[in-house]
PDB file of N, CA and C in Angstrom:
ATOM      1  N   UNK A   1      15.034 -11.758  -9.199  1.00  0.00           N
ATOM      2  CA  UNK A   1      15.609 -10.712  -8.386  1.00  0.00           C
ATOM      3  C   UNK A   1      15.554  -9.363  -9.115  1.00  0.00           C
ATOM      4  N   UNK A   2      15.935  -9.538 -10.800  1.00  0.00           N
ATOM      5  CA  UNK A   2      15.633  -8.204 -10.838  1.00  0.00           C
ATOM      6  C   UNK A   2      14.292  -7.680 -10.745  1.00  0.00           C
ATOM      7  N   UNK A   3      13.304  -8.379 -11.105  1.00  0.00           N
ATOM      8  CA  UNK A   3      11.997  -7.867 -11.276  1.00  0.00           C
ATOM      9  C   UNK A   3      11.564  -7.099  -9.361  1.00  0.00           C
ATOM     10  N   UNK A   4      12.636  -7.686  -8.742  1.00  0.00           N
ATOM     11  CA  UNK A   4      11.908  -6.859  -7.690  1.00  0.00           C
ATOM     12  C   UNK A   4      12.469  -5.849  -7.157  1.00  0.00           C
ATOM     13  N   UNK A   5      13.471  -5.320  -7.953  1.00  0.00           N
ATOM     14  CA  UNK A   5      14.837  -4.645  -7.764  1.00  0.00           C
ATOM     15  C   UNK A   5      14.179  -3.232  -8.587  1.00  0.00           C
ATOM     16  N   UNK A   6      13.570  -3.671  -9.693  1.00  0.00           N
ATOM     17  CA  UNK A   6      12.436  -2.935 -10.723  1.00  0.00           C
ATOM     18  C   UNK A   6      11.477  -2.297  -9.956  1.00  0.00           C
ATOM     19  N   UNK A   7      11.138  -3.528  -9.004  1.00  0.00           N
ATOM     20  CA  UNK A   7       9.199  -2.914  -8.938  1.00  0.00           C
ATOM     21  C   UNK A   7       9.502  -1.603  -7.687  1.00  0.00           C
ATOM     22  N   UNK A   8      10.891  -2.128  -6.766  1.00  0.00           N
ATOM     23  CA  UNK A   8      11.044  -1.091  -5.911  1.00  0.00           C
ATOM     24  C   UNK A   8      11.759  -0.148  -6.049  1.00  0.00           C
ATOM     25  N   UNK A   9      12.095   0.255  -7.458  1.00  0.00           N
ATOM     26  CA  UNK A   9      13.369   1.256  -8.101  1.00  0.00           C
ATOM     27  C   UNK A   9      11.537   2.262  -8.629  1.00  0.00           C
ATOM     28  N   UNK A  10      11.258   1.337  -9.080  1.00  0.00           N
ATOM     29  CA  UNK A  10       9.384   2.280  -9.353  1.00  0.00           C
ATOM     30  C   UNK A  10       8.841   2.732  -8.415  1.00  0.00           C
ATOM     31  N   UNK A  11       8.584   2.402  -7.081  1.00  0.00           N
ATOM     32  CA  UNK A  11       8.367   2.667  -5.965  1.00  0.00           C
ATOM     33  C   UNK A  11       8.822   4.099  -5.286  1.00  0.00           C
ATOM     34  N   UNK A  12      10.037   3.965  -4.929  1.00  0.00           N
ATOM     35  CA  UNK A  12      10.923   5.132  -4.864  1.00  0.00           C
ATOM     36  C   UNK A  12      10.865   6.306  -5.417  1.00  0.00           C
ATOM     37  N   UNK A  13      10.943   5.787  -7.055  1.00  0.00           N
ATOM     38  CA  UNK A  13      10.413   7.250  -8.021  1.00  0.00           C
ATOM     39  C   UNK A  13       9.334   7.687  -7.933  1.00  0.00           C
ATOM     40  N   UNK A  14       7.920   6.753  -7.409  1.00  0.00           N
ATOM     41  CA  UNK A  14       6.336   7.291  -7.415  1.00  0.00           C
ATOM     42  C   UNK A  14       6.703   8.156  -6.226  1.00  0.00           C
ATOM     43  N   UNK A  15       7.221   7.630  -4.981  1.00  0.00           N
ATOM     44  CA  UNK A  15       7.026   8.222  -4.187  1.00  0.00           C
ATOM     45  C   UNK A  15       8.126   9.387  -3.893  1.00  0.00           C
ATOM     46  N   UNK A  16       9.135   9.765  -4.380  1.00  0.00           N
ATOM     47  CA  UNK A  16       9.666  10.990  -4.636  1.00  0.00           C
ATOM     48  C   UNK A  16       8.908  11.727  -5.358  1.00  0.00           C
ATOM     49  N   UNK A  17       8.596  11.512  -6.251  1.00  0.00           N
ATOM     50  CA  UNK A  17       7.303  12.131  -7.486  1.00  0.00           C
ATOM     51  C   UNK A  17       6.703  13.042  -6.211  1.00  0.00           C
ATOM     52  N   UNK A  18       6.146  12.205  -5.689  1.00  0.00           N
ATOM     53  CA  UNK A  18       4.695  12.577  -4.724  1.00  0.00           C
ATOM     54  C   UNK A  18       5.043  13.823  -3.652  1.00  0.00           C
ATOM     55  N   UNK A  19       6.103  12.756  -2.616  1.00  0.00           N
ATOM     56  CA  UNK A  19       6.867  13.726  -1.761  1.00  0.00           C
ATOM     57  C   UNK A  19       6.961  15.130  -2.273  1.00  0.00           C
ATOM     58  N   UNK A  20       7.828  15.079  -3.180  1.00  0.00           N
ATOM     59  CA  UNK A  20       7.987  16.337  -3.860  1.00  0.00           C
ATOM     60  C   UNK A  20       6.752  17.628  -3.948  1.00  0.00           C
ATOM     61  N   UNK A  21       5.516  16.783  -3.960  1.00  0.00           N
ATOM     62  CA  UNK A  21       4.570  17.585  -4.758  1.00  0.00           C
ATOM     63  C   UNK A  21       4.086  17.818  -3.298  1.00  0.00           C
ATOM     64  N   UNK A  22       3.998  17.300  -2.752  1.00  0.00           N
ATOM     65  CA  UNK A  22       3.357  17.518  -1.030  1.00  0.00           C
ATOM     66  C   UNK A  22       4.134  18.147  -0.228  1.00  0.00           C
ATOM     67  N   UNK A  23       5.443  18.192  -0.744  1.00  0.00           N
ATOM     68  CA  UNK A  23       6.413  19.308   0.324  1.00  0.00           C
ATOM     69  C   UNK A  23       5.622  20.863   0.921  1.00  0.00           C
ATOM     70  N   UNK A  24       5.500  21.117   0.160  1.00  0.00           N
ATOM     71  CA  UNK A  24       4.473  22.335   0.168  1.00  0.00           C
ATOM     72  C   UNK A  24       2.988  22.490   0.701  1.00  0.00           C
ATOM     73  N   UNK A  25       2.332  21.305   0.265  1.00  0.00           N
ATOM     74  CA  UNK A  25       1.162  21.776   0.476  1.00  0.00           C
ATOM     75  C   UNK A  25       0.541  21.273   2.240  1.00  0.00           C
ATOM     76  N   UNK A  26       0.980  20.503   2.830  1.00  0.00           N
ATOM     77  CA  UNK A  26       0.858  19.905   3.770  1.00  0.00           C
ATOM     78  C   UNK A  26       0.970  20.770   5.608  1.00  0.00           C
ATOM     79  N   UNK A  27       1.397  21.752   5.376  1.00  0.00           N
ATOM     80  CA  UNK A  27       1.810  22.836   6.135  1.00  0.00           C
ATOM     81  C   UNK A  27       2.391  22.421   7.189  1.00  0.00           C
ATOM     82  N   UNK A  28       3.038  20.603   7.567  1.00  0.00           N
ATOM     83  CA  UNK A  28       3.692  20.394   8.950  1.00  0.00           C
ATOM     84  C   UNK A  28       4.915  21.038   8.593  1.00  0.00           C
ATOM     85  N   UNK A  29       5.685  21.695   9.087  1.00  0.00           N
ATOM     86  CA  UNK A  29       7.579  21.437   8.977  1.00  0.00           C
ATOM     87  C   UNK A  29       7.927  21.485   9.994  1.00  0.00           C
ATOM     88  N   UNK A  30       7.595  20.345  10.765  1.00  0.00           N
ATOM     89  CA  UNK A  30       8.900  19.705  11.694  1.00  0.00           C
ATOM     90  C   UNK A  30       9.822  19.238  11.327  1.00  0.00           C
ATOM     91  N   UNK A  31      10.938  20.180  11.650  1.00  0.00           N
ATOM     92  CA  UNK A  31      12.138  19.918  11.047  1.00  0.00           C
ATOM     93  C   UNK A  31      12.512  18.212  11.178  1.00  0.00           C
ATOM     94  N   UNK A  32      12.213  17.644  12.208  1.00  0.00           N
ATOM     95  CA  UNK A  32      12.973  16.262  12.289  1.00  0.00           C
ATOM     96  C   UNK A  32      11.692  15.696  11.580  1.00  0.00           C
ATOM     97  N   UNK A  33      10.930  15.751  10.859  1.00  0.00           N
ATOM     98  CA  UNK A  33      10.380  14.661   9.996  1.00  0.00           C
ATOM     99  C   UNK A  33      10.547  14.148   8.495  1.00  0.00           C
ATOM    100  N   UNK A  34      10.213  13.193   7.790  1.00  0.00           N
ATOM    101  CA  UNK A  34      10.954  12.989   6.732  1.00  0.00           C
ATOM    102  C   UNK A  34       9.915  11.600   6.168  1.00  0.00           C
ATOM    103  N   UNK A  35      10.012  11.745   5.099  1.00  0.00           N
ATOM    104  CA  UNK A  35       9.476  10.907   4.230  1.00  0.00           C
ATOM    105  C   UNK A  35       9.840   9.631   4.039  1.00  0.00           C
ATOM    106  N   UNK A  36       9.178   8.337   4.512  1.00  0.00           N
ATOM    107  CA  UNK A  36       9.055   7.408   5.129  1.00  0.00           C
ATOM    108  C   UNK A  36       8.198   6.492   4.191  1.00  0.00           C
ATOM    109  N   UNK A  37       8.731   4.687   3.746  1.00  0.00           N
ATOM    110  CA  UNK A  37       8.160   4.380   2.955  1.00  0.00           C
ATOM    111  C   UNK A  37       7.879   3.289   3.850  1.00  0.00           C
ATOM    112  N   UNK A  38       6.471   2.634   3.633  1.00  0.00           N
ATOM    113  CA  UNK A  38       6.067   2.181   5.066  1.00  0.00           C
ATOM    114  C   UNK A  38       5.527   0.607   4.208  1.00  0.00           C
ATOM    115  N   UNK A  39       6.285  -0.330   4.550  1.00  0.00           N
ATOM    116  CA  UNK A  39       6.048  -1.519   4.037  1.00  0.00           C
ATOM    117  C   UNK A  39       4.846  -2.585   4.599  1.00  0.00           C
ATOM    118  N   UNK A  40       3.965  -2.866   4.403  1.00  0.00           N
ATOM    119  CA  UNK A  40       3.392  -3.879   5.063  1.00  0.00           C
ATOM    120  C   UNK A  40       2.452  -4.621   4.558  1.00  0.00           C
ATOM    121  N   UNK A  41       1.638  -6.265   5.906  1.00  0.00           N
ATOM    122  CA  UNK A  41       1.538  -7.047   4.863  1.00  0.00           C
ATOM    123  C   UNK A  41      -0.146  -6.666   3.729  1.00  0.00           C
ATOM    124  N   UNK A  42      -0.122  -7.253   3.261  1.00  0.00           N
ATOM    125  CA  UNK A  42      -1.339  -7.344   2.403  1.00  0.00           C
ATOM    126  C   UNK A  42      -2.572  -7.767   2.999  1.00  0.00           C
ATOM    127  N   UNK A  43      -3.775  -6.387   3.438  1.00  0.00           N
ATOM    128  CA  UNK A  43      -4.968  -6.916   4.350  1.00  0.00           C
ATOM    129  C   UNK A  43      -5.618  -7.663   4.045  1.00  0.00           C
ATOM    130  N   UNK A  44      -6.330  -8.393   4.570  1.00  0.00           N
ATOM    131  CA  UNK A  44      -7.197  -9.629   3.878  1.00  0.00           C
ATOM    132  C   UNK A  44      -8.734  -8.952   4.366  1.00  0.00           C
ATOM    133  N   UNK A  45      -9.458  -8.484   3.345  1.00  0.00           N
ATOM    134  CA  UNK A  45     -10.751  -7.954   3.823  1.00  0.00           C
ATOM    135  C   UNK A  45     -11.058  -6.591   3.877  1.00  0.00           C
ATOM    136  N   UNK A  46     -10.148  -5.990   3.569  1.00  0.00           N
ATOM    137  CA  UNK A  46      -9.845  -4.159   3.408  1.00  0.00           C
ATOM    138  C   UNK A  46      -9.630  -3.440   2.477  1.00  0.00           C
ATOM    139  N   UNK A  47      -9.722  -2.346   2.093  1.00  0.00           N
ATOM    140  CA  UNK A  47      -9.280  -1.463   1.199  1.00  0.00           C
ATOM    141  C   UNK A  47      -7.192  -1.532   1.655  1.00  0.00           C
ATOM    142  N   UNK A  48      -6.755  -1.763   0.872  1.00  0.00           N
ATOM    143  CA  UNK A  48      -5.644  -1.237   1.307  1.00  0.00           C
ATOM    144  C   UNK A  48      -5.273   0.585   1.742  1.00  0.00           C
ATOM    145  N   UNK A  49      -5.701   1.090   1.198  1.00  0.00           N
ATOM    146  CA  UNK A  49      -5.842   2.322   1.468  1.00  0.00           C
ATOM    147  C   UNK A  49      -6.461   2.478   2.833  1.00  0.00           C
ATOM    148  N   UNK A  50      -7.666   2.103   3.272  1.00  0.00           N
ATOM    149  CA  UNK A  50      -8.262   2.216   4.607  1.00  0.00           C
ATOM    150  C   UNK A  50      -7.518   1.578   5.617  1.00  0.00           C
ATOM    151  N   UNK A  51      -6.694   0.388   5.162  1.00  0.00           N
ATOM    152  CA  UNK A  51      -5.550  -0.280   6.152  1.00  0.00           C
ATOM    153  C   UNK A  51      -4.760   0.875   6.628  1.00  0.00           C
ATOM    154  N   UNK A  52      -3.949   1.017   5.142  1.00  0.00           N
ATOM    155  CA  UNK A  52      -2.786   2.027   5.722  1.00  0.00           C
ATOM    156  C   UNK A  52      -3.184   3.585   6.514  1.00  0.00           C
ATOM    157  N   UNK A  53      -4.277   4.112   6.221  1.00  0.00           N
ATOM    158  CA  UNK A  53      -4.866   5.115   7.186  1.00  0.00           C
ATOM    159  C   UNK A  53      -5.158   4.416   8.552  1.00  0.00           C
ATOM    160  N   UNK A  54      -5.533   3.261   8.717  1.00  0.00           N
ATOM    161  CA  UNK A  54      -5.675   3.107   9.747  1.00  0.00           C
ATOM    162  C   UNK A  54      -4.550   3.093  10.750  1.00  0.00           C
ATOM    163  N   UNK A  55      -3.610   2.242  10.176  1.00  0.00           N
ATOM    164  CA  UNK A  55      -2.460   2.008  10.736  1.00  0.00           C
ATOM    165  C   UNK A  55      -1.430   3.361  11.109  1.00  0.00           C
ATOM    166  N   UNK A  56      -1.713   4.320   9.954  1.00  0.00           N
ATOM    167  CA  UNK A  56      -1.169   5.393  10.344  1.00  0.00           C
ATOM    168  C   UNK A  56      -1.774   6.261  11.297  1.00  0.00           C
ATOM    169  N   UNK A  57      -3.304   5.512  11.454  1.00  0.00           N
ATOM    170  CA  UNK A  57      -3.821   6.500  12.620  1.00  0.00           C
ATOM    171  C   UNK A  57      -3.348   6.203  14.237  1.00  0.00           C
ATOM    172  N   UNK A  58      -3.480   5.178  13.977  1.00  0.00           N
ATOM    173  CA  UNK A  58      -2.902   4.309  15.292  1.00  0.00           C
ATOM    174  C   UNK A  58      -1.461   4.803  15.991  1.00  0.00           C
ATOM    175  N   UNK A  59      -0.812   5.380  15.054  1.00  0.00           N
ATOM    176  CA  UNK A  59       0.408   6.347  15.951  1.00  0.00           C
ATOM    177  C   UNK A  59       0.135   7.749  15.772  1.00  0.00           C
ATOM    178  N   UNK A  60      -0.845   8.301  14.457  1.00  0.00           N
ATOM    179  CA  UNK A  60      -1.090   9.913  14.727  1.00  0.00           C
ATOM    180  C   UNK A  60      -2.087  10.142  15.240  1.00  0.00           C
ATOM    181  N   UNK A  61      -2.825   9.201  16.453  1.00  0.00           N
ATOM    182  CA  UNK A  61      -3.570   9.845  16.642  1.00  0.00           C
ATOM    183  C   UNK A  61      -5.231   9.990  16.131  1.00  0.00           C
ATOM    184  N   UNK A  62      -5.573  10.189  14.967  1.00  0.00           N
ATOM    185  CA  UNK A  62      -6.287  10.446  14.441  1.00  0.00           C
ATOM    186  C   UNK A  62      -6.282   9.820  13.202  1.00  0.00           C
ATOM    187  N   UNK A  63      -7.766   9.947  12.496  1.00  0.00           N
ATOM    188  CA  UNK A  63      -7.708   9.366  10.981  1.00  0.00           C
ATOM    189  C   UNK A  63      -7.403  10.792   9.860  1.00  0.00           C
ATOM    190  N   UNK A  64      -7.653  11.591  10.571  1.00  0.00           N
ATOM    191  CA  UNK A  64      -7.813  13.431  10.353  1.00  0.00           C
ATOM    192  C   UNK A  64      -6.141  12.971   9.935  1.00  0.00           C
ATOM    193  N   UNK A  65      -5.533  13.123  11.256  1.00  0.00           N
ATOM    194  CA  UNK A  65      -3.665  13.140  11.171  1.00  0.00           C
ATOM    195  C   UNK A  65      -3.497  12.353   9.982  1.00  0.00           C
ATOM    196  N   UNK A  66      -3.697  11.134   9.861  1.00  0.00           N
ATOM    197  CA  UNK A  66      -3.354   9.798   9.431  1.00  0.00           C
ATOM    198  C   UNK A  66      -3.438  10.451   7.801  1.00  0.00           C
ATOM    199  N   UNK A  67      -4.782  10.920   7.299  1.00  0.00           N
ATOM    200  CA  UNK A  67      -4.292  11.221   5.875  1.00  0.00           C
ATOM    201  C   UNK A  67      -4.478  12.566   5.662  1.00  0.00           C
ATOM    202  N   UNK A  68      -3.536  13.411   6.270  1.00  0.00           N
ATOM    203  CA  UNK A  68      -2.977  14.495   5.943  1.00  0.00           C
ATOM    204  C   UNK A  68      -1.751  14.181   5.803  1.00  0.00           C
ATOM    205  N   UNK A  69      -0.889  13.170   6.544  1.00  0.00           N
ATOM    206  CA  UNK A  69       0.220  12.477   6.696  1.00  0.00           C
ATOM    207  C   UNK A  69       0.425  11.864   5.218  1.00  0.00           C
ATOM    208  N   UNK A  70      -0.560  10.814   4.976  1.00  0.00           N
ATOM    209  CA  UNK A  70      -0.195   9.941   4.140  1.00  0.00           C
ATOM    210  C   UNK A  70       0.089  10.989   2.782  1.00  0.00           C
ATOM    211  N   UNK A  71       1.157  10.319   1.825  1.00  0.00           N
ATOM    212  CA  UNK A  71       1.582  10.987   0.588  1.00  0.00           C
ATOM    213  C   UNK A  71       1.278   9.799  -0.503  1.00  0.00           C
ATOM    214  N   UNK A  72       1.313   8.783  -0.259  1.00  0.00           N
ATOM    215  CA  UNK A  72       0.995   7.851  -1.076  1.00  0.00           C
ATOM    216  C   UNK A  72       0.756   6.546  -0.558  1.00  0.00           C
ATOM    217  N   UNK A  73      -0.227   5.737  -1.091  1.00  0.00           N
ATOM    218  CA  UNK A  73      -0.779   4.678  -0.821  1.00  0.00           C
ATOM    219  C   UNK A  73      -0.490   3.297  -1.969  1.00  0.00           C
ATOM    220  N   UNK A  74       0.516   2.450  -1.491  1.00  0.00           N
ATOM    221  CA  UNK A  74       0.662   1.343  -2.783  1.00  0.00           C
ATOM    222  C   UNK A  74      -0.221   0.589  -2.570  1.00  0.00           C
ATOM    223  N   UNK A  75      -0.682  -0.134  -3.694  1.00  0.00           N
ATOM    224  CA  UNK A  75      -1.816  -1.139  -3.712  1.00  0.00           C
ATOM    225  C   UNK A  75      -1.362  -2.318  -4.447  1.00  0.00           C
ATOM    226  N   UNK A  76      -0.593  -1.751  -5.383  1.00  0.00           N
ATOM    227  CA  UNK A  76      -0.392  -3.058  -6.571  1.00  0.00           C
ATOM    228  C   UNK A  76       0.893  -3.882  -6.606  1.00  0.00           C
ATOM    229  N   UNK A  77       1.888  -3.591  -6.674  1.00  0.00           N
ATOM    230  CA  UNK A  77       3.334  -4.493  -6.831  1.00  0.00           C
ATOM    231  C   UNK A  77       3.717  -4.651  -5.168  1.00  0.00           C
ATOM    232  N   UNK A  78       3.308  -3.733  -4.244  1.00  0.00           N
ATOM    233  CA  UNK A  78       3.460  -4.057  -2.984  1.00  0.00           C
ATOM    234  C   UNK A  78       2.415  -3.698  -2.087  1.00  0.00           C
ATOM    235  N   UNK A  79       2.846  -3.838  -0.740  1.00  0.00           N
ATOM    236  CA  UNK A  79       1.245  -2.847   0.113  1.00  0.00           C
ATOM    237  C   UNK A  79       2.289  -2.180   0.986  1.00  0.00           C
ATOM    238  N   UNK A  80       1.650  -1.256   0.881  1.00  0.00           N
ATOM    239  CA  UNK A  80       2.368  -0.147   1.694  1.00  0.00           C
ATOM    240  C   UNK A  80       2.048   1.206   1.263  1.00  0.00           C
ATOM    241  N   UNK A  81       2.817   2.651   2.492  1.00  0.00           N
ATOM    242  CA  UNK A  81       2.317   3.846   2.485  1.00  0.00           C
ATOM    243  C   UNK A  81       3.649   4.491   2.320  1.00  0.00           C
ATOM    244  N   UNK A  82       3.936   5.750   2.017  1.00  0.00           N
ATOM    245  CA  UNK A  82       5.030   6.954   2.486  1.00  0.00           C
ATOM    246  C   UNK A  82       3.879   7.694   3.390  1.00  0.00           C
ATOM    247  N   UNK A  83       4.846   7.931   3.992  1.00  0.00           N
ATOM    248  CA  UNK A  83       4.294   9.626   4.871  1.00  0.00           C
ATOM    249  C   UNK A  83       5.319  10.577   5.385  1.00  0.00           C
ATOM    250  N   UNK A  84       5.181  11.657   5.897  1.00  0.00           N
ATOM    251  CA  UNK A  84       5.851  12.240   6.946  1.00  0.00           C
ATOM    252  C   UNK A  84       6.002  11.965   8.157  1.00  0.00           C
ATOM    253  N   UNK A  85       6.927  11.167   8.413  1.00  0.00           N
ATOM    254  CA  UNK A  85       7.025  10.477  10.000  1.00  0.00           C
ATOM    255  C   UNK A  85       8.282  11.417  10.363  1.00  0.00           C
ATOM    256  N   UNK A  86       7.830  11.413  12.330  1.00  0.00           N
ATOM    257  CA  UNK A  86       9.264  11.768  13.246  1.00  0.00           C
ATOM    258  C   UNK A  86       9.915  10.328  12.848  1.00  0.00           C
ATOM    259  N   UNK A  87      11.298  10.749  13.644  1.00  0.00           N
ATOM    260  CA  UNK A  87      11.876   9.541  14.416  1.00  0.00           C
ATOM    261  C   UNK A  87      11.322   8.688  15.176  1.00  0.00           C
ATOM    262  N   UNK A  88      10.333   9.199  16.110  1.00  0.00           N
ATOM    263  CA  UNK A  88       9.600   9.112  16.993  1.00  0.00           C
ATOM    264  C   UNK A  88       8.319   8.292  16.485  1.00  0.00           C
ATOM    265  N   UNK A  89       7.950   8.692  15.710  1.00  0.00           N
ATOM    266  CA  UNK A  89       6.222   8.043  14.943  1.00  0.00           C
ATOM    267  C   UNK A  89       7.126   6.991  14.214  1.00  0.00           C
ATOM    268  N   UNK A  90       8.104   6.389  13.266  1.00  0.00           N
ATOM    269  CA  UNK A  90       8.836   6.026  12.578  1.00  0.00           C
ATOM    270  C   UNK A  90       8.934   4.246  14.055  1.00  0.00           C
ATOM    271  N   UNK A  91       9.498   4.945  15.622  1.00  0.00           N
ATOM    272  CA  UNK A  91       9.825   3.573  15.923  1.00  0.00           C
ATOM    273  C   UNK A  91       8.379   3.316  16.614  1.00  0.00           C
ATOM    274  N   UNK A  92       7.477   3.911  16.762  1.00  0.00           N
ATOM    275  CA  UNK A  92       5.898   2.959  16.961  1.00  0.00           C
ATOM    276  C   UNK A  92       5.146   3.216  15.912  1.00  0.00           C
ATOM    277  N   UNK A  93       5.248   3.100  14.430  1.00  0.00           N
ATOM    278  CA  UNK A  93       4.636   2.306  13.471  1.00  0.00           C
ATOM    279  C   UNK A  93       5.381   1.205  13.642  1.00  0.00           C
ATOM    280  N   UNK A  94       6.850   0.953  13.890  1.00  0.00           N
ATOM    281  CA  UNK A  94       7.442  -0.101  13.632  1.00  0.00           C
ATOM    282  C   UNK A  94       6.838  -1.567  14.603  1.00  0.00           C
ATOM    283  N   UNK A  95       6.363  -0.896  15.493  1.00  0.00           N
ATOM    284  CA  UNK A  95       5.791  -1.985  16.765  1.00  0.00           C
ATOM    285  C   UNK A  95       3.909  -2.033  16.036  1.00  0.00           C
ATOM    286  N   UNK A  96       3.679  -1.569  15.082  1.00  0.00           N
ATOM    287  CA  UNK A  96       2.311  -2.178  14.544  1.00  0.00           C
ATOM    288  C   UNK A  96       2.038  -3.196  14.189  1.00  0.00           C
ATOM    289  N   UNK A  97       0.698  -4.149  14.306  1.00  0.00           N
ATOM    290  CA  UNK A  97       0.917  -5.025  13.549  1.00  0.00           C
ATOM    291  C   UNK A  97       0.872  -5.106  12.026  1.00  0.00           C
ATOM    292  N   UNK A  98       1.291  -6.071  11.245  1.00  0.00           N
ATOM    293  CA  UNK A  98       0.917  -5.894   9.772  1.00  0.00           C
ATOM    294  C   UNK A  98       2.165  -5.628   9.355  1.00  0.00           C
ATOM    295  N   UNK A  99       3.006  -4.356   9.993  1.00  0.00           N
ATOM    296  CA  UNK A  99       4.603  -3.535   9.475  1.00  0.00           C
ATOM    297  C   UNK A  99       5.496  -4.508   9.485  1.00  0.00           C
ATOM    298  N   UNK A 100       5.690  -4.653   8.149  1.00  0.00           N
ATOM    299  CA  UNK A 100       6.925  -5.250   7.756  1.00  0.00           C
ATOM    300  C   UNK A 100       8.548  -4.328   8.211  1.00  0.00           C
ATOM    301  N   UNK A 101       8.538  -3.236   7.545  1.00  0.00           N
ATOM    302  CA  UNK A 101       9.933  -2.455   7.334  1.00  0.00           C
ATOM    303  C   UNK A 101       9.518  -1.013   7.461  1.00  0.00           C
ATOM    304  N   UNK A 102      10.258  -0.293   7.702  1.00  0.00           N
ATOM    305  CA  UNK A 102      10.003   1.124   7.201  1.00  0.00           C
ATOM    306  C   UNK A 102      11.619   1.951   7.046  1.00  0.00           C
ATOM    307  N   UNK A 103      11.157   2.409   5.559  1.00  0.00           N
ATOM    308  CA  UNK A 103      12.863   2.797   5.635  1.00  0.00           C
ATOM    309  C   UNK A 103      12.393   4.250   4.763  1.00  0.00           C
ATOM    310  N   UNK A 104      13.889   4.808   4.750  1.00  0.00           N
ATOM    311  CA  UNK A 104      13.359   6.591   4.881  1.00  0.00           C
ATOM    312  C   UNK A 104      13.603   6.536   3.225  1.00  0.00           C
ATOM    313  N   UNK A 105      13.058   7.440   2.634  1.00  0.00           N
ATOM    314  CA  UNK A 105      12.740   7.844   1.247  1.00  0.00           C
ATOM    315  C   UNK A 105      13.916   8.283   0.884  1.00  0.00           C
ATOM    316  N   UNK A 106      14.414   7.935  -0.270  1.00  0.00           N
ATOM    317  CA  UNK A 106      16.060   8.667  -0.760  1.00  0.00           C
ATOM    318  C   UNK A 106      15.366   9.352  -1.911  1.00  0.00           C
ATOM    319  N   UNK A 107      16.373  10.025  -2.668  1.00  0.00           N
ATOM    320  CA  UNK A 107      16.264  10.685  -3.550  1.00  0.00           C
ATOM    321  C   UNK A 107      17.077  10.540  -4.561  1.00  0.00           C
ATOM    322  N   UNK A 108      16.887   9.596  -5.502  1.00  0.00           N
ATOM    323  CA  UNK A 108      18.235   8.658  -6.423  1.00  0.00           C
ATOM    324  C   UNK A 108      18.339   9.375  -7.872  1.00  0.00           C
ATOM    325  N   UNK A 109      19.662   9.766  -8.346  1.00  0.00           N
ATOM    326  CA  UNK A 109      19.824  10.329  -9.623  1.00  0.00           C
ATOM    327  C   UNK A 109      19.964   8.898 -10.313  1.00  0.00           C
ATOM    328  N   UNK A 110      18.973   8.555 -11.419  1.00  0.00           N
ATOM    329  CA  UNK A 110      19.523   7.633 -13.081  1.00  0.00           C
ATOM    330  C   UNK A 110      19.940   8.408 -13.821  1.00  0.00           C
ATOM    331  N   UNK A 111      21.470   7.449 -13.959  1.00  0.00           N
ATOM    332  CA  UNK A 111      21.857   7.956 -14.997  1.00  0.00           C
ATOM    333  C   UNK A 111      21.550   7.916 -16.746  1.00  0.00           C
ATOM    334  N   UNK A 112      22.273   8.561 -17.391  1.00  0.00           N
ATOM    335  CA  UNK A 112      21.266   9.125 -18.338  1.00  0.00           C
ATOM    336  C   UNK A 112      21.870   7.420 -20.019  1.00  0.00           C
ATOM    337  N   UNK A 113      22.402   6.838 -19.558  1.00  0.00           N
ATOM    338  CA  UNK A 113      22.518   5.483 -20.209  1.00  0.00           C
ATOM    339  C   UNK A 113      24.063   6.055 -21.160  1.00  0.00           C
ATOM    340  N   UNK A 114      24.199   7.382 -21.290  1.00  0.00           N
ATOM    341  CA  UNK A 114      25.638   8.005 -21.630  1.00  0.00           C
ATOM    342  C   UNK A 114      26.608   7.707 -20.787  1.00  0.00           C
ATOM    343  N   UNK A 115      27.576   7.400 -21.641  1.00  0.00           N
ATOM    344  CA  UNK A 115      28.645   6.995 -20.744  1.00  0.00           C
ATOM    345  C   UNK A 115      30.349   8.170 -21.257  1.00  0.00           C
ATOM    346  N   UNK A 116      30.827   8.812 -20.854  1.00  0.00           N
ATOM    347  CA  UNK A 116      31.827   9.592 -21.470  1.00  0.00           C
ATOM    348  C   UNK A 116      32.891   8.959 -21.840  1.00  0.00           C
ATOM    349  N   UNK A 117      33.331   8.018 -21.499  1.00  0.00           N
ATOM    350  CA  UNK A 117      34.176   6.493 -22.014  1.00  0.00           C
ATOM    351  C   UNK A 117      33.622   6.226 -23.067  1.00  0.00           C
ATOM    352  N   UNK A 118      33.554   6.650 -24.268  1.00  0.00           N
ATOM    353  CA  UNK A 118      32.846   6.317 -25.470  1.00  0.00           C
ATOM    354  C   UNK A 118      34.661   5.691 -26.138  1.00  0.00           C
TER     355      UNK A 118
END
């Protein structure tokens, strides 16, 4: 349990990392959209990367949309994408096939292993 408590505490941080760095450059700001970590299963026969564009094209529309959207692509400890999803794009990825979960990106302070109770 912890090791997977780990691999998705790593997860989170890549993809805040990322988010962060794409806030800017991406030029959507629809206000109701938000960074979205998009769980699903493992393709058999695909790039994972070409999966998750696909899949993200399949509600934006386009493959154009799909990775201007995408912010990050997991390949290794899980399969899955972040992007900028509505509410709206958020509940038909959820009706895709393959989509496991999709839950919205937090932004978590670690603490620094100091404790003031010394």
């Amino acid at each position: 349990m912890k090791k997977k408590a780990l691999v998705l505490l790593l997860l989170v941080v890549v993809s805040v990392s990322k988010s962060n760095m794409a806030d800017g450059e991406d030029g959507n700001s629809k206000m109701d959209s938000a960074v979205h970590i998009v769980y699903t299963e493992r393709p058999e026969g695909e790039e994972p990367e070409a999966y998750h564009i696909r899949t993200l094209a399949s509600v934006l529309g386009s493959e154009e949309a799909a990775r201007d959207a995408l912010i990050y692509s997991y390949k290794s400890a899980a399969s899955g994408f972040s992007a900028k999803l509505t509410p709206q794009q958020v509940s038909e990825i959820l009706k895709q096939p393959g989509v496991l979960q999709v839950v919205p990106d937090r932004t978590l302070q670690l603490h620094s292993g100091r404790s003031i109770l010394h």
